[in-house]
PDB file of N, CA and C in Angstrom:
ATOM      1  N   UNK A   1      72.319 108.325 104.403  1.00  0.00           N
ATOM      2  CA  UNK A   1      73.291 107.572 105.163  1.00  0.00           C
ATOM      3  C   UNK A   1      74.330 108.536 105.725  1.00  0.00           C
ATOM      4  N   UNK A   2      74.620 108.576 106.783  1.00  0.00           N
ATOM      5  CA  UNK A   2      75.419 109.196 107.638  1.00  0.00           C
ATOM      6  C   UNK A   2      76.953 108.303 107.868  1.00  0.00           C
ATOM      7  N   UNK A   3      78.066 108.868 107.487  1.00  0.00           N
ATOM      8  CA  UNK A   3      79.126 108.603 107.987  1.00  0.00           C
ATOM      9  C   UNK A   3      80.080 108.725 109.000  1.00  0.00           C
ATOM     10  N   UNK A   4      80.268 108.014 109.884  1.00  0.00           N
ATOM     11  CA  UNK A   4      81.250 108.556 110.657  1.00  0.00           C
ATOM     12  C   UNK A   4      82.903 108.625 110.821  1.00  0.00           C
ATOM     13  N   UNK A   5      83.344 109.418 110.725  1.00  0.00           N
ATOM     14  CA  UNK A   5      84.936 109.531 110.588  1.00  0.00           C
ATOM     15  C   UNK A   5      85.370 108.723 111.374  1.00  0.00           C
ATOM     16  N   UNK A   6      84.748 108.740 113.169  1.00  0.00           N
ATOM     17  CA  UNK A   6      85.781 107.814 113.464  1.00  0.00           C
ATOM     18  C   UNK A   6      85.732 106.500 113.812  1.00  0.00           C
ATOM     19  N   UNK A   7      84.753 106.053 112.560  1.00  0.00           N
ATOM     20  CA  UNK A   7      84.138 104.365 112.850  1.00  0.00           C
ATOM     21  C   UNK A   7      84.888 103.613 112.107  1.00  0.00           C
ATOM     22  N   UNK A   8      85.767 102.889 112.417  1.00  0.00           N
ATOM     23  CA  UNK A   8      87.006 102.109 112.432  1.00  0.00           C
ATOM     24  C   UNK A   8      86.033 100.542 112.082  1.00  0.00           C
ATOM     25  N   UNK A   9      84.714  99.697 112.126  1.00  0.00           N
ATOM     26  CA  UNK A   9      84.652  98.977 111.978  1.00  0.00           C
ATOM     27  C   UNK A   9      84.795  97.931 110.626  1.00  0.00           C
ATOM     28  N   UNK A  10      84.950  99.073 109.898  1.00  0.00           N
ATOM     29  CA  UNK A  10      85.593  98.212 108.289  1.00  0.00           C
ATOM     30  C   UNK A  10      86.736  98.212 108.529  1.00  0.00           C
ATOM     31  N   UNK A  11      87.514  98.345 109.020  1.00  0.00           N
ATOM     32  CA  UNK A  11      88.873  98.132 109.218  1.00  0.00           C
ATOM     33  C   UNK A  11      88.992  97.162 110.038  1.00  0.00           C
ATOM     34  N   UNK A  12      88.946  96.700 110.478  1.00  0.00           N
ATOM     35  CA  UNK A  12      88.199  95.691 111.676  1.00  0.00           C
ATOM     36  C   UNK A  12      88.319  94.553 110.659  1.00  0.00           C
ATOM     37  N   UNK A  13      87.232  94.237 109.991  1.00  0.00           N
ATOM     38  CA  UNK A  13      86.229  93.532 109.104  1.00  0.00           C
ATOM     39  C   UNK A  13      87.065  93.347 108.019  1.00  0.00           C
ATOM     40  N   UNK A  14      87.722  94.098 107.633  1.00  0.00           N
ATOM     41  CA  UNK A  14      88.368  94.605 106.007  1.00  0.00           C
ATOM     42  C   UNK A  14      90.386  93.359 106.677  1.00  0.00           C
ATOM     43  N   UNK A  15      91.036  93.774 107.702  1.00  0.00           N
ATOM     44  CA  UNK A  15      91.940  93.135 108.237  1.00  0.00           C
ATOM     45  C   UNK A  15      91.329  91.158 108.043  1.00  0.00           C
ATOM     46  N   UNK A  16      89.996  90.944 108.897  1.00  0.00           N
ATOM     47  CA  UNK A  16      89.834  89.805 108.390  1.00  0.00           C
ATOM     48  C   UNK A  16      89.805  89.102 107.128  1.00  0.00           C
ATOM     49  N   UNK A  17      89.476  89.682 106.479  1.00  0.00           N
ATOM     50  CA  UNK A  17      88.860  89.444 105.042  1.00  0.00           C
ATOM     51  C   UNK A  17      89.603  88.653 104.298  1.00  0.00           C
ATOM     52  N   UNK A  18      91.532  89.188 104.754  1.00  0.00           N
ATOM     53  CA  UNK A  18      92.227  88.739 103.752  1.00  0.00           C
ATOM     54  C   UNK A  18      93.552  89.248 104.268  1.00  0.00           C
ATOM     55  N   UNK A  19      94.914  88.529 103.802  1.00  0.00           N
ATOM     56  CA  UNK A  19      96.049  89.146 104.447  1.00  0.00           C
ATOM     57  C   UNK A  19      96.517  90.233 103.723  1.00  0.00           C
ATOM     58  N   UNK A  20      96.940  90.894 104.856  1.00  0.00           N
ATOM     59  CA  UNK A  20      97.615  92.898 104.347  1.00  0.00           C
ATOM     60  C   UNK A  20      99.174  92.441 104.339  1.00  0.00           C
ATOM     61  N   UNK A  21      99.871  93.473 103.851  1.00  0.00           N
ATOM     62  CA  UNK A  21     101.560  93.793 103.735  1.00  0.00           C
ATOM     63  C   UNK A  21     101.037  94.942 105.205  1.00  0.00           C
ATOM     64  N   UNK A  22     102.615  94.414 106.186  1.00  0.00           N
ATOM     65  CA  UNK A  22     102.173  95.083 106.973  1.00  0.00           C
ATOM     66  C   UNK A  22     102.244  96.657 107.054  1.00  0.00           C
ATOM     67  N   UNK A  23     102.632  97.048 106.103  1.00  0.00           N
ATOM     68  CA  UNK A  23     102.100  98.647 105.942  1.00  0.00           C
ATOM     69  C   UNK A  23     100.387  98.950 106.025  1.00  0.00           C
ATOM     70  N   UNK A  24     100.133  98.127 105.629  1.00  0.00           N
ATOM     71  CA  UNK A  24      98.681  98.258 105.504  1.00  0.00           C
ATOM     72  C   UNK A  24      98.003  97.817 106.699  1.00  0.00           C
ATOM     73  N   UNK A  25      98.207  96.936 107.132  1.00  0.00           N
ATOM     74  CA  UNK A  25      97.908  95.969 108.174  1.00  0.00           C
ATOM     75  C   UNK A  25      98.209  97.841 109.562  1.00  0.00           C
ATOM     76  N   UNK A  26      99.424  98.246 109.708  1.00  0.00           N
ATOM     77  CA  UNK A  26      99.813  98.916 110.306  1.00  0.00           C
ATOM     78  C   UNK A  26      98.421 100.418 110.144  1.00  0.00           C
ATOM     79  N   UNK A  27      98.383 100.575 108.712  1.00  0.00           N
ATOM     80  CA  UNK A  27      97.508 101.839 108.741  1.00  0.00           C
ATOM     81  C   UNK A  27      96.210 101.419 109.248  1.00  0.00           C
ATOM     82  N   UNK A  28      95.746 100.232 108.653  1.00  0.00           N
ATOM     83  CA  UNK A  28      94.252 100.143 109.145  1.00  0.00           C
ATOM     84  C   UNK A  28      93.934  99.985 110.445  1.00  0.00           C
ATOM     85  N   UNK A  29      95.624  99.667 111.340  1.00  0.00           N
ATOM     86  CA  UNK A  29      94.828  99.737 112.800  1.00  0.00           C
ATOM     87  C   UNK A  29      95.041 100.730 113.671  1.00  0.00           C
ATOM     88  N   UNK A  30      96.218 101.543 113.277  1.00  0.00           N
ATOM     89  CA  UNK A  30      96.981 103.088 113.536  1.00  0.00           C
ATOM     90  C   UNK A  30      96.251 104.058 113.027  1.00  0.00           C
ATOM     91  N   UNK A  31      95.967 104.103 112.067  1.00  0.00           N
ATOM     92  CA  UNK A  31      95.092 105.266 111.068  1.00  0.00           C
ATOM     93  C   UNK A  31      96.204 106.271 110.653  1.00  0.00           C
ATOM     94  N   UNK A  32      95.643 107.407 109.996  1.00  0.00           N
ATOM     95  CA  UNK A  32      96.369 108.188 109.120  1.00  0.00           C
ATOM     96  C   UNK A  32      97.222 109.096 109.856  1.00  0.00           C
ATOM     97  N   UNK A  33      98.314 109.256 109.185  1.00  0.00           N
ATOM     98  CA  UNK A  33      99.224 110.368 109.761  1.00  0.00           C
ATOM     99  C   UNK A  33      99.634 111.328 108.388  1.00  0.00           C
ATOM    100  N   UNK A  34      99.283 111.379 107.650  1.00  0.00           N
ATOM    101  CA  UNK A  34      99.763 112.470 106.640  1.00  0.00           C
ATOM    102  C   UNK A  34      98.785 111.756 104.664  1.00  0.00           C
ATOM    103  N   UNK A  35      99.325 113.297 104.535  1.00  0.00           N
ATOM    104  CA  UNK A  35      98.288 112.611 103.042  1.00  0.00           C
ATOM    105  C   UNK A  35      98.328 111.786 102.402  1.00  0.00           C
ATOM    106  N   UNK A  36      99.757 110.996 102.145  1.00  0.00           N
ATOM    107  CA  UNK A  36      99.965 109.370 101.820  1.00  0.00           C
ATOM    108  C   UNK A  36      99.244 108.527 102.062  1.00  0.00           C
ATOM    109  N   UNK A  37      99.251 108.601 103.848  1.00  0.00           N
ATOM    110  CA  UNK A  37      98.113 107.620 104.456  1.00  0.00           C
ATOM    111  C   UNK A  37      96.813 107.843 104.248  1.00  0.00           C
ATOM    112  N   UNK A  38      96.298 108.804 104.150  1.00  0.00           N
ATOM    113  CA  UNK A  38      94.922 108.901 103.628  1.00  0.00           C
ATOM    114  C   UNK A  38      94.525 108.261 101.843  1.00  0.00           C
ATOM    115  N   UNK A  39      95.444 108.932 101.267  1.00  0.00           N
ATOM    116  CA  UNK A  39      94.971 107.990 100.039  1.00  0.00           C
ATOM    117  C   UNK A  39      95.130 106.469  99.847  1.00  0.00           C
ATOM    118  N   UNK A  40      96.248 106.020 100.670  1.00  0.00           N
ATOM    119  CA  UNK A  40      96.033 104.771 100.828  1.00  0.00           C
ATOM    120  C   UNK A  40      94.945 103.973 101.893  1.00  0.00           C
ATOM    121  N   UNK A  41      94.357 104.892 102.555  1.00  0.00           N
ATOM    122  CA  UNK A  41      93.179 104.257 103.095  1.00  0.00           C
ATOM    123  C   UNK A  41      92.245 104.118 102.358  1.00  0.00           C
ATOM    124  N   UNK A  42      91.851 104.843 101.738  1.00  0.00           N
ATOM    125  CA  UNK A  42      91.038 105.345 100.835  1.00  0.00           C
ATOM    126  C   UNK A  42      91.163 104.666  99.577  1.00  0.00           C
ATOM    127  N   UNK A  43      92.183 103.568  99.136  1.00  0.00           N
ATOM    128  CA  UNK A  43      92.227 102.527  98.103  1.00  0.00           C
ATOM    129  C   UNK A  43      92.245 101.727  99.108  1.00  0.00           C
ATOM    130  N   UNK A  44      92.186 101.204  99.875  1.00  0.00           N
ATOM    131  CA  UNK A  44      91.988 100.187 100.734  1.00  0.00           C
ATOM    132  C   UNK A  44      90.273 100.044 100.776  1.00  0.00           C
ATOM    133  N   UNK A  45      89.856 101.353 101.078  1.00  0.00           N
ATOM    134  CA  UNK A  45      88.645 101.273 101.614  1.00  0.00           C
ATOM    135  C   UNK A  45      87.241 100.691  99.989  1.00  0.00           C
ATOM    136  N   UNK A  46      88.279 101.019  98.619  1.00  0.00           N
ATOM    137  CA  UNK A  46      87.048 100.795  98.039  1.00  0.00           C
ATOM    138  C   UNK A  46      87.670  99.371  97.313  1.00  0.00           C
ATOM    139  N   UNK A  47      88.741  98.470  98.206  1.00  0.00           N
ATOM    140  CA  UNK A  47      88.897  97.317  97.795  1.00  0.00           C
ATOM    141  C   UNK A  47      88.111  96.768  98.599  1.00  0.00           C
ATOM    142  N   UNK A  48      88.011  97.606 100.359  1.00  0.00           N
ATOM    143  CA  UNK A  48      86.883  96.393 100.949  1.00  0.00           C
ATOM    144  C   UNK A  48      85.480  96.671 100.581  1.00  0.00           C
ATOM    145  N   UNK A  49      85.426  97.691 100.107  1.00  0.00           N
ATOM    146  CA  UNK A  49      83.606  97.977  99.424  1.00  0.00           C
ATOM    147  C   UNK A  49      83.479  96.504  98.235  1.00  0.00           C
ATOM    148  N   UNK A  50      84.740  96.514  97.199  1.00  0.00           N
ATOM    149  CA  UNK A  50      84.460  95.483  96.118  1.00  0.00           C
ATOM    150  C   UNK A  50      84.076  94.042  96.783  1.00  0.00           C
ATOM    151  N   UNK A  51      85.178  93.791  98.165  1.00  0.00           N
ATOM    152  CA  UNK A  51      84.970  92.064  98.320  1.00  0.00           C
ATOM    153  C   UNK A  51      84.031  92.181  99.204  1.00  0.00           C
ATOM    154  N   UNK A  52      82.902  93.434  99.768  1.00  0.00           N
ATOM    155  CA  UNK A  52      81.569  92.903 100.714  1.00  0.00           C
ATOM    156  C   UNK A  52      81.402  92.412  99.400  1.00  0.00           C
ATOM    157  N   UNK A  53      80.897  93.787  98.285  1.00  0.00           N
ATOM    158  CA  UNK A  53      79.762  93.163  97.218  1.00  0.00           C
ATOM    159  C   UNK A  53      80.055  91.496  96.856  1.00  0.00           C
ATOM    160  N   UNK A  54      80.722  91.680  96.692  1.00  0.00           N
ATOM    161  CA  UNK A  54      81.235  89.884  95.816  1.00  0.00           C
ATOM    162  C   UNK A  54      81.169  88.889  96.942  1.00  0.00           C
ATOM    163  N   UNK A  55      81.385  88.961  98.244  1.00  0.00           N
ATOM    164  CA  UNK A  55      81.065  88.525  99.364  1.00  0.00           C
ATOM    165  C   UNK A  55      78.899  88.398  99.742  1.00  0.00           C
ATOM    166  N   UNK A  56      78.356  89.368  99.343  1.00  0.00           N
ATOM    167  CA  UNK A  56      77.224  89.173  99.811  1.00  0.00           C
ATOM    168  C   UNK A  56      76.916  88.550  98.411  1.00  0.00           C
ATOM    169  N   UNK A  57      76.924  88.897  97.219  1.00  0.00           N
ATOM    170  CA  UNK A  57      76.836  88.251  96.040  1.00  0.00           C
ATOM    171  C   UNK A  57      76.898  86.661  96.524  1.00  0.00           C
ATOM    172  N   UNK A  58      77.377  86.464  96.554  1.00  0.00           N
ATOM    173  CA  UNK A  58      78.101  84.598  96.852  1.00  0.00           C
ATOM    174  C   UNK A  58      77.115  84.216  98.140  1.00  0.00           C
ATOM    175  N   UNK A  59      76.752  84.652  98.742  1.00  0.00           N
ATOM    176  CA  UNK A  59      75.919  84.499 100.221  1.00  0.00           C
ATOM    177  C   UNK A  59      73.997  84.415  99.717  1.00  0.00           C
ATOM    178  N   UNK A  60      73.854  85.146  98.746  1.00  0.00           N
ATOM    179  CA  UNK A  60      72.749  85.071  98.034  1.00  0.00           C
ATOM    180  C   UNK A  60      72.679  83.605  97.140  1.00  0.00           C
TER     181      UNK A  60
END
């Protein structure tokens, strides 16, 4: 599996899912400006990994 840095569509997807504080709301559609913002993408990103699983879970 190949990743791409600048594929923004979980962020996209991840904004629907559920409501952000708009700090968050702000990073996921701005993106990172310093190493703060990266680790907080990056706990963002494996909260939206948890609610696909539990999301496709429930769809099964």
């Amino acid at each position: 599996m190949t990743n791409k840095w600048n594929d923004k569509s979980w962020q996209r997807d991840f904004l629907n899912m559920k409501s952000h504080s708009p700090s968050d709301a702000k990073l996921l559609m701005g993106g990172v400006k310093g190493l703060k913002d990266a680790w907080r993408l990056g706990v963002l990103h494996v909260e939206y990994e948890r609610l696909k699983r539990k999301q496709m879970q429930q769809d099964q």
